[in-house]
Protein backbone atom coordinates (compact mmCIF):
# COMPACT_ATOMS: atom_id res chain seq x y z
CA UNK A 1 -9.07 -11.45 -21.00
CA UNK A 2 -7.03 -12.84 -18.45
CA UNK A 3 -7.80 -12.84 -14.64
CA UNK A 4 -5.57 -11.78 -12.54
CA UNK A 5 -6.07 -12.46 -9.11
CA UNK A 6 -5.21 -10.24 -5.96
CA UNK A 7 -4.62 -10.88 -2.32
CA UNK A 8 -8.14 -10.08 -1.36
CA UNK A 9 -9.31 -13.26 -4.16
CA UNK A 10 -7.10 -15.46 -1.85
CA UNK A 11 -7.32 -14.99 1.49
CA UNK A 12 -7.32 -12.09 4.27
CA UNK A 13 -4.18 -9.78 4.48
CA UNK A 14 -4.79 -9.37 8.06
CA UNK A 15 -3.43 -12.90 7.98
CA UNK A 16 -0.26 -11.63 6.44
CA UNK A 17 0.69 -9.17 9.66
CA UNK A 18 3.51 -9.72 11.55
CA UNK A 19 2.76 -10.40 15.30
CA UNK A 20 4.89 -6.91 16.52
CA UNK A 21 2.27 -4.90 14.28
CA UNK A 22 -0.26 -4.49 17.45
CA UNK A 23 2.87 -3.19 19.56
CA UNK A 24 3.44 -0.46 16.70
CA UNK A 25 -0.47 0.64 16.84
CA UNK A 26 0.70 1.17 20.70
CA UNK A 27 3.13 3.00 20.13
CA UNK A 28 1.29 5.21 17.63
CA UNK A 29 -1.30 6.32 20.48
CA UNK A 30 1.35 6.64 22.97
CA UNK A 31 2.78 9.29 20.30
CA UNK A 32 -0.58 10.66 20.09
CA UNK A 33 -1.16 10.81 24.26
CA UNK A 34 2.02 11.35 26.12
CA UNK A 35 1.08 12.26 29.41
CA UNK A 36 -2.47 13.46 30.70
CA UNK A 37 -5.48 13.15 28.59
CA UNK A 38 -7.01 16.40 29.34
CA UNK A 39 -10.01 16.28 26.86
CA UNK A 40 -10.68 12.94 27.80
CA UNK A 41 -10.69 14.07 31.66
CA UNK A 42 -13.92 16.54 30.59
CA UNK A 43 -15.88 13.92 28.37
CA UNK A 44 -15.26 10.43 30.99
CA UNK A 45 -16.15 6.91 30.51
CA UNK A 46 -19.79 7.58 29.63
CA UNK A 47 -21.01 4.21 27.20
CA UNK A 48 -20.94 6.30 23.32
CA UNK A 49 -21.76 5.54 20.12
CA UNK A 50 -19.82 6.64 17.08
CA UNK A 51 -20.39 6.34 13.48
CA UNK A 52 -17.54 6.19 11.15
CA UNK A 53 -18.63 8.26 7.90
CA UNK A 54 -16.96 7.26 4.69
CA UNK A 55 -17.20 10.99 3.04
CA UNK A 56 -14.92 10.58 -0.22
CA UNK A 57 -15.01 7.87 -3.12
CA UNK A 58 -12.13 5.17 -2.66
CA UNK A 59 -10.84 2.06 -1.83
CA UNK A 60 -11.29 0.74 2.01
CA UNK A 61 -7.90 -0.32 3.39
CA UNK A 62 -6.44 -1.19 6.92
CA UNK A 63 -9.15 -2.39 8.20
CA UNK A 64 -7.13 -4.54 11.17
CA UNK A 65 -5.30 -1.79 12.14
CA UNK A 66 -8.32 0.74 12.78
CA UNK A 67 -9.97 -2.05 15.04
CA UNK A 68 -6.92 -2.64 16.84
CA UNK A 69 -7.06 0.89 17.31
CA UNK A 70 -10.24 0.98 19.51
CA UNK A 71 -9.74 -2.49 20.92
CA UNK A 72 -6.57 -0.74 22.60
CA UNK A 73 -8.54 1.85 23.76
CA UNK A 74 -11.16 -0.20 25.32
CA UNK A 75 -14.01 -0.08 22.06
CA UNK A 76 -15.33 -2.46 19.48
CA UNK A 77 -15.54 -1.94 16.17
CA UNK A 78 -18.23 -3.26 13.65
CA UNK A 79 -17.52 -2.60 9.86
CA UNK A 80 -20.48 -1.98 7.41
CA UNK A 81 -18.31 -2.61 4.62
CA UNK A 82 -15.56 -5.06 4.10
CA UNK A 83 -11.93 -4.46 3.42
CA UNK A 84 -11.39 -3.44 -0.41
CA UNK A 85 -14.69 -2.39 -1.35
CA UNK A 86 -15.61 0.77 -2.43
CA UNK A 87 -16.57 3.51 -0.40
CA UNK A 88 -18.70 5.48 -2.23
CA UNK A 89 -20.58 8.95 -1.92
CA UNK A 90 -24.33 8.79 -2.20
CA UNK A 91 -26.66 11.49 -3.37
CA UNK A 92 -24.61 12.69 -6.21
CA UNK A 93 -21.65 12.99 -4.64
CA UNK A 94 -23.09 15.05 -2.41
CA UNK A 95 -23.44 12.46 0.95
CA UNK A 96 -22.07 10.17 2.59
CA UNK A 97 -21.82 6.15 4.16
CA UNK A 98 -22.01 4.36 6.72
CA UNK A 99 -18.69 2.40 6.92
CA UNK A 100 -18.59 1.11 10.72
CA UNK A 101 -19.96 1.86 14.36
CA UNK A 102 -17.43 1.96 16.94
CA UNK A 103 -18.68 1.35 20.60
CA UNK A 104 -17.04 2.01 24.23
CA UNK A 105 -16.20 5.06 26.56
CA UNK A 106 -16.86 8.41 25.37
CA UNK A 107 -12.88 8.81 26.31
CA UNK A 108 -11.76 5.81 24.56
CA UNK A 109 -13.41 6.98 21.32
CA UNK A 110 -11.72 10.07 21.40
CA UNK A 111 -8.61 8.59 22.28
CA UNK A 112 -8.78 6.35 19.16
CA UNK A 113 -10.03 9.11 16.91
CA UNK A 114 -7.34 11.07 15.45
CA UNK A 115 -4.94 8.13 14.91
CA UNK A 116 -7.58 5.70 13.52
CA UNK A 117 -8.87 8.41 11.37
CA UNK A 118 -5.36 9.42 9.88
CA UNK A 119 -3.91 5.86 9.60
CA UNK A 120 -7.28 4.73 7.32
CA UNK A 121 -7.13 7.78 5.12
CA UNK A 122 -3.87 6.98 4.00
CA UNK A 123 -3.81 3.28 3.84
CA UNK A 124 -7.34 3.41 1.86
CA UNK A 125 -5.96 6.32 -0.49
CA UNK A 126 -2.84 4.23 -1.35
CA UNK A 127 -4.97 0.93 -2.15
CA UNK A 128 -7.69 3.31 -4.13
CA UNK A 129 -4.65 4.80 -6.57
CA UNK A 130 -3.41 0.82 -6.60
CA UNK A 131 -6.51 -0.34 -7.79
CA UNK A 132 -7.16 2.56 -10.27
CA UNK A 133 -3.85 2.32 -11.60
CA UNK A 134 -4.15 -1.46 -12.11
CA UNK A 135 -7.47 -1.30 -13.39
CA UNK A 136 -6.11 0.98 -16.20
CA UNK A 137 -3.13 -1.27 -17.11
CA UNK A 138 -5.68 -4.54 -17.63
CA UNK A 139 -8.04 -2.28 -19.89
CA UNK A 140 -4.69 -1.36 -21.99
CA UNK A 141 -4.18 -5.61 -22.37
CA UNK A 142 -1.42 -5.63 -19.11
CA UNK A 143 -1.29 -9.00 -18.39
CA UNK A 144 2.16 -8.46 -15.53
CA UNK A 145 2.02 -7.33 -12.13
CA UNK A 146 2.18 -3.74 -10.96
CA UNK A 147 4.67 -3.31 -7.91
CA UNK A 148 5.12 -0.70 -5.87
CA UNK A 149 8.51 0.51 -4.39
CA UNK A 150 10.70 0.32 -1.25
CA UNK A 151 10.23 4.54 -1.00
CA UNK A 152 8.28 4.54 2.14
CA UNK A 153 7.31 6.28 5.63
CA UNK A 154 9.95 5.49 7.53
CA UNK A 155 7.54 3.74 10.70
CA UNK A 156 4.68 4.04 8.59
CA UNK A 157 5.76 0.73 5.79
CA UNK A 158 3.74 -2.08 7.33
CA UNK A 159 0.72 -0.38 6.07
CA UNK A 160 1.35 1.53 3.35
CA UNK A 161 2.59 -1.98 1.78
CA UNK A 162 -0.62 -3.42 3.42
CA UNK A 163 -2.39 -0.66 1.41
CA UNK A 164 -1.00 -1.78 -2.15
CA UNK A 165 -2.06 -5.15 -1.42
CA UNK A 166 -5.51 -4.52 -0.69
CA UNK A 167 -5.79 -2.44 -3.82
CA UNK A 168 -4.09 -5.41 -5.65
CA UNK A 169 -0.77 -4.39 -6.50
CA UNK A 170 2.44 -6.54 -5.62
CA UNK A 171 4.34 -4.84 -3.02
CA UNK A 172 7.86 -5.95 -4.51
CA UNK A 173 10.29 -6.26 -1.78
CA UNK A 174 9.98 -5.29 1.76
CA UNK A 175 13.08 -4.23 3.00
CA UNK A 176 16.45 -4.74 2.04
CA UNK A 177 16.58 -8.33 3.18
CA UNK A 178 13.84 -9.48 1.38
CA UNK A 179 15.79 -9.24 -2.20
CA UNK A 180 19.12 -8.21 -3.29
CA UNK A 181 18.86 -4.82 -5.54
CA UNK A 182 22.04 -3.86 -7.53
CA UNK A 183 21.03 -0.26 -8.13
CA UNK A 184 23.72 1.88 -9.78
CA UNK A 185 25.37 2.83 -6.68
CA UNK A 186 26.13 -0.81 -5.83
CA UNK A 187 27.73 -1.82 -9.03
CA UNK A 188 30.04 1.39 -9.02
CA UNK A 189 31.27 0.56 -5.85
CA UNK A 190 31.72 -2.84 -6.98
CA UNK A 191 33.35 -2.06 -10.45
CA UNK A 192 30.95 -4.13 -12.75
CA UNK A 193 27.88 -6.06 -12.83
CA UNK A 194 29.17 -9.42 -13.24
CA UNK A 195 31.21 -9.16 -9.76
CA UNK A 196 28.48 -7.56 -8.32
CA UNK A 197 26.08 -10.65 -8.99
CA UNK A 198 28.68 -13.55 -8.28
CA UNK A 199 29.14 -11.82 -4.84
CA UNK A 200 25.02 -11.18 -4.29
CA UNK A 201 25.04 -14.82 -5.01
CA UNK A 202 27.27 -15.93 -2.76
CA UNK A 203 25.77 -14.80 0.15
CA UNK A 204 21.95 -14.81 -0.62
CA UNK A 205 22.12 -18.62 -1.65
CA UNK A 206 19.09 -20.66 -3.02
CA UNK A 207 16.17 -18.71 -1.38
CA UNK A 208 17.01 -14.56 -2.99
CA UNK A 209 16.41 -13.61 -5.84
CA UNK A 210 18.90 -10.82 -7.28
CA UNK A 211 17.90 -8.13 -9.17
CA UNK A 212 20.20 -5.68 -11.37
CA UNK A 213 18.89 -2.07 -11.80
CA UNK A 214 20.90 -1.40 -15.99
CA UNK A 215 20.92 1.70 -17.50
CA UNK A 216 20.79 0.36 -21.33
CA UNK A 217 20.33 -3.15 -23.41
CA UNK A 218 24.14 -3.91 -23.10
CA UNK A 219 24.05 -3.90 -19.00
CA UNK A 220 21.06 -6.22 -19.01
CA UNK A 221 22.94 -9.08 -20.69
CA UNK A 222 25.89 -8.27 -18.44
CA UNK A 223 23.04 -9.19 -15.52
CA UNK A 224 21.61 -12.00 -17.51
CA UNK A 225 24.65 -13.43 -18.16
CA UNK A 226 26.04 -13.32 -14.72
CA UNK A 227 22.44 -14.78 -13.78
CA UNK A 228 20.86 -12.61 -12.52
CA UNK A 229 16.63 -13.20 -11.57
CA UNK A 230 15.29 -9.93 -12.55
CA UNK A 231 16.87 -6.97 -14.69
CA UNK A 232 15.30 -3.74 -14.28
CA UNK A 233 14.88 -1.02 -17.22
CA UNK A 234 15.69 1.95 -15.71
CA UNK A 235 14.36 5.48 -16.95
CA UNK A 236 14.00 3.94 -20.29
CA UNK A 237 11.10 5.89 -22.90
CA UNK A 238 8.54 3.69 -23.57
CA UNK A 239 9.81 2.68 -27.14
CA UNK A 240 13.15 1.84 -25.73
CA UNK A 241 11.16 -0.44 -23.00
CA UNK A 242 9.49 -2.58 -25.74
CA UNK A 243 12.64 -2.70 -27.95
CA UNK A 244 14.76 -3.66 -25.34
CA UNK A 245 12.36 -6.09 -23.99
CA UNK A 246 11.80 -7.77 -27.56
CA UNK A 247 15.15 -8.18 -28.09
CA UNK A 248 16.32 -9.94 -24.67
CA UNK A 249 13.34 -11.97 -24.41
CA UNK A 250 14.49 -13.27 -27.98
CA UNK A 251 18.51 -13.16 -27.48
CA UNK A 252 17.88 -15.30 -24.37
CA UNK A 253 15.08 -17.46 -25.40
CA UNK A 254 16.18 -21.65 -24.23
CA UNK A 255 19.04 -20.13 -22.57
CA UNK A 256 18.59 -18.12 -19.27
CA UNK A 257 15.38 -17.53 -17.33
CA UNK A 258 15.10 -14.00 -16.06
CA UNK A 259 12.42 -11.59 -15.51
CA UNK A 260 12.19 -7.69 -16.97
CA UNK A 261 10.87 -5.03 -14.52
CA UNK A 262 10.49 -1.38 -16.29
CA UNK A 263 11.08 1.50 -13.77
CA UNK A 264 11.64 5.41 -12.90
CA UNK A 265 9.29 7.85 -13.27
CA UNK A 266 6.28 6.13 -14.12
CA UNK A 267 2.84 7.25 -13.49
CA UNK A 268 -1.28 7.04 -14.27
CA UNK A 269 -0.93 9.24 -16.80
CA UNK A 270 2.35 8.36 -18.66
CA UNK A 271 2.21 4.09 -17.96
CA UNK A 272 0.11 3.45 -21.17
CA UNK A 273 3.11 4.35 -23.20
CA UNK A 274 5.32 1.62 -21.04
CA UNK A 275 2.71 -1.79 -21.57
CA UNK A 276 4.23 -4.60 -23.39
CA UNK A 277 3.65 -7.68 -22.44
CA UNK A 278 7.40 -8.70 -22.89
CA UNK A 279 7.44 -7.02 -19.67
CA UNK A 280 6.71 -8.78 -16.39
CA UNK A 281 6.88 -5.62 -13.70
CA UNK A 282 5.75 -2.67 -14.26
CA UNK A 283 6.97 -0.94 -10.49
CA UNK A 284 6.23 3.02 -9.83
CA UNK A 285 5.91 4.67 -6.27
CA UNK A 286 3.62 6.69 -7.52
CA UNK A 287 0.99 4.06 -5.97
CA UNK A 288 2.32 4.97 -2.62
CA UNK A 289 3.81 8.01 -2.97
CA UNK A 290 2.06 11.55 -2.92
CA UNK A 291 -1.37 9.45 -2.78
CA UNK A 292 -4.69 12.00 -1.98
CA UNK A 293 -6.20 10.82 1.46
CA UNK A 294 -9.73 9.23 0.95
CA UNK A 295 -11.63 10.94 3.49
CA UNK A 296 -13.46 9.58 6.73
CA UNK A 297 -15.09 11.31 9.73
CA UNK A 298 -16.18 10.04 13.00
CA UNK A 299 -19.04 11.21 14.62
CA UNK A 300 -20.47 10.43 18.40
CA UNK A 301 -24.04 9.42 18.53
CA UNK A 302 -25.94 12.33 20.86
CA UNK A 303 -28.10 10.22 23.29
CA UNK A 304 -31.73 10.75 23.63
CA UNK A 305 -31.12 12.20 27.10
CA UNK A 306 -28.35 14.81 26.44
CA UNK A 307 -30.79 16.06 22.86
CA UNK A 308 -33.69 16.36 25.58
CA UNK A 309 -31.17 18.50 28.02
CA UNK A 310 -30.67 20.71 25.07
CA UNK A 311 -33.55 21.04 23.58
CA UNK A 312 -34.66 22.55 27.49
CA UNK A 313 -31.96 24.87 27.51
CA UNK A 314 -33.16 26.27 24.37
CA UNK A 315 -36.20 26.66 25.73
């Protein structure tokens, strides 16, 4: 079988972020505390210990951005587990583990809480349906790339592309400058694909690719033809995805190189009908979209001191 390899087999996708992405994370808690910190006021700066508790199976994803959290609100972080492994329950299902102690000012950890907690829960349950969903496409003999889509948090993007990464799934294109599209919508307004591609072309140059979003067989050699990089099978059935892919691969064999992404609709439980190997995307926000939270607590450390005060109150 082939190997496919993901971000996390080459490098660290912390080393892909963008240097405004600690400014955003600022933003985020200022969302979260926009004036006084009244809870904070009644715990203080007392030096706390808190144990984040991995309580759900899944993926563990954003990994930067939950440090960043605390280091903005005067903490450290030390992770038990590294990014994209798997967070599993103990006893049975019926426990859970240790994923990271965070350190600092009881107010600081509080401050950090509610935003670290919310922004890992999503970012690992997007990378745990990535790497399920790929997983399943190599055991049916997938050999392309599984992409997600440009449908989004608005705000929330960075990381839920981070997310798909760390789970191993391409992220396809960013944002609307990173590739041209021609979805439907374009080429109407256009009046065919051809134009629409000779004008893509003419202002994306060498360094875009353009893709054409076709509705049948007959539209995707209009694209190819024009030249475009990628045609995309939209809402196609899954026998109509490997005809159509047989038959282009072999119309255009020695004469155009293009790639075939298969879209619209697609998901864990209807995909295995859509793998041919003929096709080199297989793109679904599905991944991304929807995605169950994998679920994390974090829990201050009691100190010897305050158990003893209890305990004497009880007493």
């Amino acid at each position: 079988m082939t190997t496919i390899q993901t971000p996390l087999d080459l490098g660290s996708p912390e080393h892909l972020l963008p240097p405004s992405w600690k400014a955003t994370i600022t933003s985020w808690l200022a969302e979260d505390t926009p004036s006084f910190d009244y809870a904070g006021f009644v715990v203080g700066d007392t030096p706390s210990t808190a144990t984040l508790w991995g309580k759900s199976p899944g993926v563990l994803a954003g990994v930067p951005f939950f440090t960043e959290i605390f280091q903005q609100c005067n903490c450290a972080v030390e992770w038990h587990a590294p990014e994209g492994s798997e967070v599993m329950q103990q006893d049975g299902g019926a426990g859970k583990t240790k994923v990271a102690t965070v350190t600092g000012p009881a107010r600081g950890l509080l401050l950090g809480e509610r935003v670290g907690l919310n922004l890992l829960a999503r970012c690992s349950g997007i990378a745990t349906v990535s790497r399920k969903m790929v997983t399943g496409l190599r055991k049916e003999g997938y050999t392309g790339i599984l992409a997600g889509t440009r449908k989004t948090t608005p705000g929330f993007r960075l990381v839920e592309k981070y997310g798909m990464l760390v789970g191993g799934a391409d992220q396809h294109r960013m944002d609307l400058s990173s590739m041209i599209m021609l979805k439907d919508n374009h080429v109407w307004s256009r009046g065919s694909i051809a134009d629409a591609v000779k004008a893509a072309k003419g202002v994306g140059g060498f360094a875009l690719k353009v893709e054409v979003e076709v509705q049948s067989e007959e539209e995707a050699d209009e694209a190819i033809e024009a030249g475009a990089d990628v045609v995309m099978l939209d809402n196609f059935t899954g026998d109509g995805v490997k005809i159509a892919a047989q038959s282009l691969r072999q119309k255009w064999q020695g004469k155009k190189d293009f790639l075939i992404e298969v879209s619209g609709g697609l998901r864990e439980d209807n995909i295995a009908a859509y793998v041919c190997n003929d096709i080199d995307i297989i793109s679904t926000s599905s991944i991304h979209q929807g995605t169950p939270h994998v679920d994390f607590s974090l829990k201050i450390e009691q100190s010897q001191e305050k158990k003893e005060q209890g305990q004497g109150k009880e007493a």
